[in-house]
Each structure stands twice: as structure tokens, then as C-alpha cells.
PDB file of N, CA and C in Angstrom:
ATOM      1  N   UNK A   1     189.363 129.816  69.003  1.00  0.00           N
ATOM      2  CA  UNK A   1     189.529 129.010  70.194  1.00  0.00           C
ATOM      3  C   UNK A   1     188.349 129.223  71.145  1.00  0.00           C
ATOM      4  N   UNK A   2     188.392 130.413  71.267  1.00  0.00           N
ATOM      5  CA  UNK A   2     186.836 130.810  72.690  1.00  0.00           C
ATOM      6  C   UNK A   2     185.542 130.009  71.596  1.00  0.00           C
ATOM      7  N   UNK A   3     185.238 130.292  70.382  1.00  0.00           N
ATOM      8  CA  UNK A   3     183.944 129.985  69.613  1.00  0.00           C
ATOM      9  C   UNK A   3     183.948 128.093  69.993  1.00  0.00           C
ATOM     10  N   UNK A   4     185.193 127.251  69.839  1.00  0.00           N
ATOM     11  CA  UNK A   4     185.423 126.107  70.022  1.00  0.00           C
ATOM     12  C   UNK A   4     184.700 126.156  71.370  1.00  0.00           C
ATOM     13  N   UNK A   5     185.323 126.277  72.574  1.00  0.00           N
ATOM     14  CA  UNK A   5     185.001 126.001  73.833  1.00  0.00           C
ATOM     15  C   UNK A   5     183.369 126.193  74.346  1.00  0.00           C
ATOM     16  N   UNK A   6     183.108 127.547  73.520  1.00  0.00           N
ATOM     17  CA  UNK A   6     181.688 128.036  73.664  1.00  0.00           C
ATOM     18  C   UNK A   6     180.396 126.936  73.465  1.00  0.00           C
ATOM     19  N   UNK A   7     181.079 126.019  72.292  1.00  0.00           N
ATOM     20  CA  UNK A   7     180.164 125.684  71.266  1.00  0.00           C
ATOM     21  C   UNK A   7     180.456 123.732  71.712  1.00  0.00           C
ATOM     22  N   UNK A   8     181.803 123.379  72.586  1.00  0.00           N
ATOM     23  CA  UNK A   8     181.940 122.420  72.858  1.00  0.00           C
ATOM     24  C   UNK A   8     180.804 122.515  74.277  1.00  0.00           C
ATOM     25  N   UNK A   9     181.278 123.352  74.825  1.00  0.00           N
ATOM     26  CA  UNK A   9     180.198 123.351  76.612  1.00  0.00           C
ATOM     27  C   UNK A   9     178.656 123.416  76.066  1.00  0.00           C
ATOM     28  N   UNK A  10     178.216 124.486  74.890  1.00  0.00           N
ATOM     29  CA  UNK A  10     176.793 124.010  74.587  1.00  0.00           C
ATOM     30  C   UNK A  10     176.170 122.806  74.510  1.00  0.00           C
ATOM     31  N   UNK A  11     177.133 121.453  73.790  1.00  0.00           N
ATOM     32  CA  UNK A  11     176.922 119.841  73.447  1.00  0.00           C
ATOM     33  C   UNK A  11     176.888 119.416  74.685  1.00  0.00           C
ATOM     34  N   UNK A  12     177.955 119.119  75.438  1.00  0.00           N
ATOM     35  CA  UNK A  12     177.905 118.701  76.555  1.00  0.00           C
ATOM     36  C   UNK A  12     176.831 119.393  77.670  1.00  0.00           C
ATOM     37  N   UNK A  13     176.274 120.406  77.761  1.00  0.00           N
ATOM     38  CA  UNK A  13     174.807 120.612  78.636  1.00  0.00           C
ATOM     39  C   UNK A  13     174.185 120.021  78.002  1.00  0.00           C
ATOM     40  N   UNK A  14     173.585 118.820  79.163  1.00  0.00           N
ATOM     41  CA  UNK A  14     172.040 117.943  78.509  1.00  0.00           C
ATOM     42  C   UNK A  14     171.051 118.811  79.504  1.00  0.00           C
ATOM     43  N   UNK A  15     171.339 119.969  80.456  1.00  0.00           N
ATOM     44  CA  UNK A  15     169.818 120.162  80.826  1.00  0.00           C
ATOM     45  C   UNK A  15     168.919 120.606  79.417  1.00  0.00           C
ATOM     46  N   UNK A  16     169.002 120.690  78.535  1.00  0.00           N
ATOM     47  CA  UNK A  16     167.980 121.346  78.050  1.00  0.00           C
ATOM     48  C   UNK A  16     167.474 119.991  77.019  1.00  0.00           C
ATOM     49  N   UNK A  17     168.110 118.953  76.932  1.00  0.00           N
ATOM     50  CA  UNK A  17     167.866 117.821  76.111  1.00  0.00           C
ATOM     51  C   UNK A  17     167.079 117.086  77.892  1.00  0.00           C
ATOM     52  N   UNK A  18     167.046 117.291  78.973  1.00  0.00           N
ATOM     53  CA  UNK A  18     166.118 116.469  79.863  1.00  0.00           C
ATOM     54  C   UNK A  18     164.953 117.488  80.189  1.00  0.00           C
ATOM     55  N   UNK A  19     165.167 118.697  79.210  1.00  0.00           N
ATOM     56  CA  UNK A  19     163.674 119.451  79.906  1.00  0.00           C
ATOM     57  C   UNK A  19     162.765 118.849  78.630  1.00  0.00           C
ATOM     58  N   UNK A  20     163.355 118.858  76.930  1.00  0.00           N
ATOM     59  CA  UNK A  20     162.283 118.438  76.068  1.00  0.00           C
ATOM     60  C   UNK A  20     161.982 116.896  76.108  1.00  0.00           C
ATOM     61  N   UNK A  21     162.713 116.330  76.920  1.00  0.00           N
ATOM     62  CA  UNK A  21     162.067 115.126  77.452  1.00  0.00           C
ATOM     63  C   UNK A  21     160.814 115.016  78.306  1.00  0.00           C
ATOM     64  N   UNK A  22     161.001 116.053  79.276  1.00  0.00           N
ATOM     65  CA  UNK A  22     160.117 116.052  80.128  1.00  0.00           C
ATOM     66  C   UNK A  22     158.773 116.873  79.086  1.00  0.00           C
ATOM     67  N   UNK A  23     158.784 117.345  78.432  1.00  0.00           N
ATOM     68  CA  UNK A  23     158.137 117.946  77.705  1.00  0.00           C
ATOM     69  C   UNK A  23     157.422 117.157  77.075  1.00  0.00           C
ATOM     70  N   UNK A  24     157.828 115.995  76.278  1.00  0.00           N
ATOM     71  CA  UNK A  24     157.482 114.830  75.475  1.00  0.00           C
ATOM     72  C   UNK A  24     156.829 114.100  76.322  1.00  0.00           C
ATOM     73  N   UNK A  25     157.116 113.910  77.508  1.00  0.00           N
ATOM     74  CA  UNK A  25     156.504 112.379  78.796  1.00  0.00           C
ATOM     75  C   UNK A  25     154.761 113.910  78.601  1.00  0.00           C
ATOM     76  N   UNK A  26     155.061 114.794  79.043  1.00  0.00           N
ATOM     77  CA  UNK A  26     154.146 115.660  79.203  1.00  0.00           C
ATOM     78  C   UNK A  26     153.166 115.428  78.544  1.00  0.00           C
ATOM     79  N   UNK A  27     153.330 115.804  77.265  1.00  0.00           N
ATOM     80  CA  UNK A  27     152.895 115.956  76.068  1.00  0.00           C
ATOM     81  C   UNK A  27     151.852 114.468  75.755  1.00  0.00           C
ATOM     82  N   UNK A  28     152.449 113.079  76.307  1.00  0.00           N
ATOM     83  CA  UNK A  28     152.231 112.268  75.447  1.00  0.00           C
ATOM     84  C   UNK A  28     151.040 111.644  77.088  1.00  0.00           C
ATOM     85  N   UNK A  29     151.522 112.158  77.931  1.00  0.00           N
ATOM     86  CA  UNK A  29     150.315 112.082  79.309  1.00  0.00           C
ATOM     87  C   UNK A  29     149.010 112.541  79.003  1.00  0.00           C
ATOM     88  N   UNK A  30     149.248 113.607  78.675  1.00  0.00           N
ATOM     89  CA  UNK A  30     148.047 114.442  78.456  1.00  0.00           C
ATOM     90  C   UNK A  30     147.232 113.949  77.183  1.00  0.00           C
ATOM     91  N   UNK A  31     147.682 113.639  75.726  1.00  0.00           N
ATOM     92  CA  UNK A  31     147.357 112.597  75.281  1.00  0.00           C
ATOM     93  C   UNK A  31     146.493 111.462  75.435  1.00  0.00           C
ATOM     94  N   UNK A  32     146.961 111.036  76.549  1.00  0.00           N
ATOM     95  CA  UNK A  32     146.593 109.908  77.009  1.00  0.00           C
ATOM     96  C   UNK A  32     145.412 109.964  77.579  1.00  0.00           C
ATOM     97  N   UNK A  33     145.446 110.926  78.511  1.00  0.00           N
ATOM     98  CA  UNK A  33     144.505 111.594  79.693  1.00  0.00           C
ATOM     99  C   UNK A  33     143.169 112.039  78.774  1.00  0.00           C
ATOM    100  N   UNK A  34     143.124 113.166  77.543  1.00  0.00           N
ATOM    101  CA  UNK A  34     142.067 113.306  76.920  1.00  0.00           C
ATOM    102  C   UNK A  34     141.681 111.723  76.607  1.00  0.00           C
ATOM    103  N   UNK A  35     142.495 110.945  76.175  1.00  0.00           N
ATOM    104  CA  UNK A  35     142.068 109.912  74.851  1.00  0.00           C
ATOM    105  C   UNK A  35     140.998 109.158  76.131  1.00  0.00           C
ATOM    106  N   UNK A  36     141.545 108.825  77.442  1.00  0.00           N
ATOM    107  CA  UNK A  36     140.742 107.796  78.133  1.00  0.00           C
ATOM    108  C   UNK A  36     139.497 108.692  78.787  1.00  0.00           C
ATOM    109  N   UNK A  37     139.271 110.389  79.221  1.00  0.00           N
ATOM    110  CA  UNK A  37     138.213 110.753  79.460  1.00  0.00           C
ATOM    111  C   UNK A  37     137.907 111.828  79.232  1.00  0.00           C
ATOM    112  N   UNK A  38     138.311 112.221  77.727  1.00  0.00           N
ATOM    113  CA  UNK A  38     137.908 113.339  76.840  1.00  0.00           C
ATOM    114  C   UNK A  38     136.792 113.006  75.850  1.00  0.00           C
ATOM    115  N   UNK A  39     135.502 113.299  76.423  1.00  0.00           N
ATOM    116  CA  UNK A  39     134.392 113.058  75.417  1.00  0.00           C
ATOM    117  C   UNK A  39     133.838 114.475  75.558  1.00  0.00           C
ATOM    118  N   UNK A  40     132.682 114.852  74.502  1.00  0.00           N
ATOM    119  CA  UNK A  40     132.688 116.297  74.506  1.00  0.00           C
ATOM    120  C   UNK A  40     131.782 116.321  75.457  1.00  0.00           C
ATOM    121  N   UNK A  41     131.177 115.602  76.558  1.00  0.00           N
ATOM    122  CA  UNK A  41     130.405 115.749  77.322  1.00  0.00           C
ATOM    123  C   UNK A  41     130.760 115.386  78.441  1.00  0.00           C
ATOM    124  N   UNK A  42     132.093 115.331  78.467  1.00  0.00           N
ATOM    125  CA  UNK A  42     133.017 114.811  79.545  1.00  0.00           C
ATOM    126  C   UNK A  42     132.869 115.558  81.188  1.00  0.00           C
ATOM    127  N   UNK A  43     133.124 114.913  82.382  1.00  0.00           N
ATOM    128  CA  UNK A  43     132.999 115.617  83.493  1.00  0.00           C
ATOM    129  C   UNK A  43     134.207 116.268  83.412  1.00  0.00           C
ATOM    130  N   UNK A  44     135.259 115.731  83.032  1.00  0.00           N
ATOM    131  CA  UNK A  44     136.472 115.652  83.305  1.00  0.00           C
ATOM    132  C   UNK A  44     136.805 117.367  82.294  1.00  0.00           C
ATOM    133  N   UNK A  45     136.537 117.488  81.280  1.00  0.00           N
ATOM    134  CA  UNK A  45     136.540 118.233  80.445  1.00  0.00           C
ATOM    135  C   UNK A  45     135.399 119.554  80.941  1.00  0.00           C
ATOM    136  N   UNK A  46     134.949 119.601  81.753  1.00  0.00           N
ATOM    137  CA  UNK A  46     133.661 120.551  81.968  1.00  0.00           C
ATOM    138  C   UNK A  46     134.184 121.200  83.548  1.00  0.00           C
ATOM    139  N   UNK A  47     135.214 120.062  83.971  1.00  0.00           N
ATOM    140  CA  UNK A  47     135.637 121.134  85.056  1.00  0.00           C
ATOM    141  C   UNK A  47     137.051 121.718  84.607  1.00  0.00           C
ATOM    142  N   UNK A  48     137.799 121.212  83.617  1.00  0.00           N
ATOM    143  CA  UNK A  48     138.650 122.012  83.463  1.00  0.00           C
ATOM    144  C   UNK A  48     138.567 123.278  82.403  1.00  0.00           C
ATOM    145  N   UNK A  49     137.017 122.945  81.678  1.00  0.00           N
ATOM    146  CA  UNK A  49     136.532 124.265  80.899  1.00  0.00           C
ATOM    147  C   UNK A  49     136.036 125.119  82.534  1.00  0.00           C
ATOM    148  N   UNK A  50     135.419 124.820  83.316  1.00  0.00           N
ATOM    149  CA  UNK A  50     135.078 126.104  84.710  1.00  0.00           C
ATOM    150  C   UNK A  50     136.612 126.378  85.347  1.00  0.00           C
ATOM    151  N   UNK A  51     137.455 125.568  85.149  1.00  0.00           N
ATOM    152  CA  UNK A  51     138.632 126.065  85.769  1.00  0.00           C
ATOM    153  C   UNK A  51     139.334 127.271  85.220  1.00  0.00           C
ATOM    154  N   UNK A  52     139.617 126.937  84.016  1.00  0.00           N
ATOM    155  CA  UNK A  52     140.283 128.117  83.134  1.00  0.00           C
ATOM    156  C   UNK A  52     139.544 129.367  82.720  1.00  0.00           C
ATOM    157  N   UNK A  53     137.946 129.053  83.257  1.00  0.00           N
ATOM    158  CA  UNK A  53     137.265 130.357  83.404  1.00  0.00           C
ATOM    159  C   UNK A  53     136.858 131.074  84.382  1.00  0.00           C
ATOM    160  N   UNK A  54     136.971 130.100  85.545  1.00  0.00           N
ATOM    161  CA  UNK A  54     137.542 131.115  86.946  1.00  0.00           C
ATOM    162  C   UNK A  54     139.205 131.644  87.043  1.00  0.00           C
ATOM    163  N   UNK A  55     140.262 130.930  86.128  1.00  0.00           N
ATOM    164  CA  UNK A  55     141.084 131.467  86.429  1.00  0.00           C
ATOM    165  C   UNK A  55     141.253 132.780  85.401  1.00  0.00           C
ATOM    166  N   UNK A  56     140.423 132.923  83.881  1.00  0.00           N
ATOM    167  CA  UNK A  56     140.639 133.936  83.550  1.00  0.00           C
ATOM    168  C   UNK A  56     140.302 135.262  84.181  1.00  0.00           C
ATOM    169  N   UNK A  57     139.091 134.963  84.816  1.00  0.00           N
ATOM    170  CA  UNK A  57     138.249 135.654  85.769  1.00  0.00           C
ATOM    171  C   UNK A  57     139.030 136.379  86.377  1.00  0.00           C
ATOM    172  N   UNK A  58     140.052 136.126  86.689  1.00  0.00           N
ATOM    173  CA  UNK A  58     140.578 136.319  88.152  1.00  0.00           C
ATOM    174  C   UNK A  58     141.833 136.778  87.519  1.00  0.00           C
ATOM    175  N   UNK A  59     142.571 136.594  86.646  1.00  0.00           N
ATOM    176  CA  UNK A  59     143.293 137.203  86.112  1.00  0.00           C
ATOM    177  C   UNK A  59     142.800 138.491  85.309  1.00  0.00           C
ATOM    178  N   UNK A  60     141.949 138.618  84.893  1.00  0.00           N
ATOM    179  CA  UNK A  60     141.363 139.461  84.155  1.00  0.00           C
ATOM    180  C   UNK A  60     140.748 140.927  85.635  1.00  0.00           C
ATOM    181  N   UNK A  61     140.361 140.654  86.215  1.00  0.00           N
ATOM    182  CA  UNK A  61     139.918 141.155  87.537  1.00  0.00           C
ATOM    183  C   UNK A  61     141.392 141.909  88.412  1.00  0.00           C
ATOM    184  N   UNK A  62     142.158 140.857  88.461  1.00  0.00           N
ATOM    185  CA  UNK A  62     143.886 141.561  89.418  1.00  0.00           C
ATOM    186  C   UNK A  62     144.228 142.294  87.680  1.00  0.00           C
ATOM    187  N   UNK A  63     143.869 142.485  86.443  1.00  0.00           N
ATOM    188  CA  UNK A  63     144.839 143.750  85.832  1.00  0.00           C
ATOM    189  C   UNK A  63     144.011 145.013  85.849  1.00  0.00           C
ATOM    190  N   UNK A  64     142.985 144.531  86.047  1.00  0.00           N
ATOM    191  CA  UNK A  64     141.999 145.709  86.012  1.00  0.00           C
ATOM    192  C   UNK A  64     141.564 146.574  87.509  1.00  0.00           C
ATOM    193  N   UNK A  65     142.526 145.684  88.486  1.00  0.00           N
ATOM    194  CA  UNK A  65     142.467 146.669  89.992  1.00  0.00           C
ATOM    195  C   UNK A  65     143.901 147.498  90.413  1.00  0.00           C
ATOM    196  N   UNK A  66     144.565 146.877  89.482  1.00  0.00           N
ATOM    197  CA  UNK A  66     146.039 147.280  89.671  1.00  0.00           C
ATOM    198  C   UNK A  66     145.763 148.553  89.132  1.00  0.00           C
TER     199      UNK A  66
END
């Protein structure tokens, strides 16, 4: 009886069926986003390669002062 109820309330929660939605809209944006200004010489692509290397920077920097 409890395994029934357990396993009926799991079906009925859709938060986790509207997060891999949101996951998919995500997924298929970004997609999109390289396809219209992802060239390998891209501006668009050259600041988010300096982004993720100031942010390693900086992550890498706060474990090593702690």
C-alpha cells in the first residue's frame, strides 16, 4: 500500500517533467545561437572563450587563497 502511494505521487509530480523541458527550450536556444553566430572566428565565440577564462581565473585564484 505505502510502495502504491509512493510511486502514484512520483507520476503525478510534473516539476521534474517542466524542468527537462526547460532543459530542451535550453538546449535547442543555444543551438540556435551557435548555428546563427558560431564561426571559428566568431566575436561572439572569442568573448565567451575570454569569459570562461577570466572566470576560471578567478575560480582557480579563491581555492588557492582559501
Amino acid at each position: 500500500m505505502a510502495m502504491e502511494y509512493i510511486s502514484l505521487k512520483y507520476v503525478k509530480d510534473e516539476r521534474a517533467v517542466t524542468a527537462v523541458e526547460y532543459a530542451i527550450i535550453a538546449v535547442a536556444l543555444s543551438a540556435l545561437i551557435l548555428a546563427v553566430f558560431g564561426g571559428s572566428d566568431s566575436v561572439l565565440r572569442g568573448a565567451i572563450d575570454s569569459a570562461m577564462t577570466n572566470i576560471k581565473a578567478n575560480m582557480t585564484s579563491a581555492n588557492t587563497s582559501q
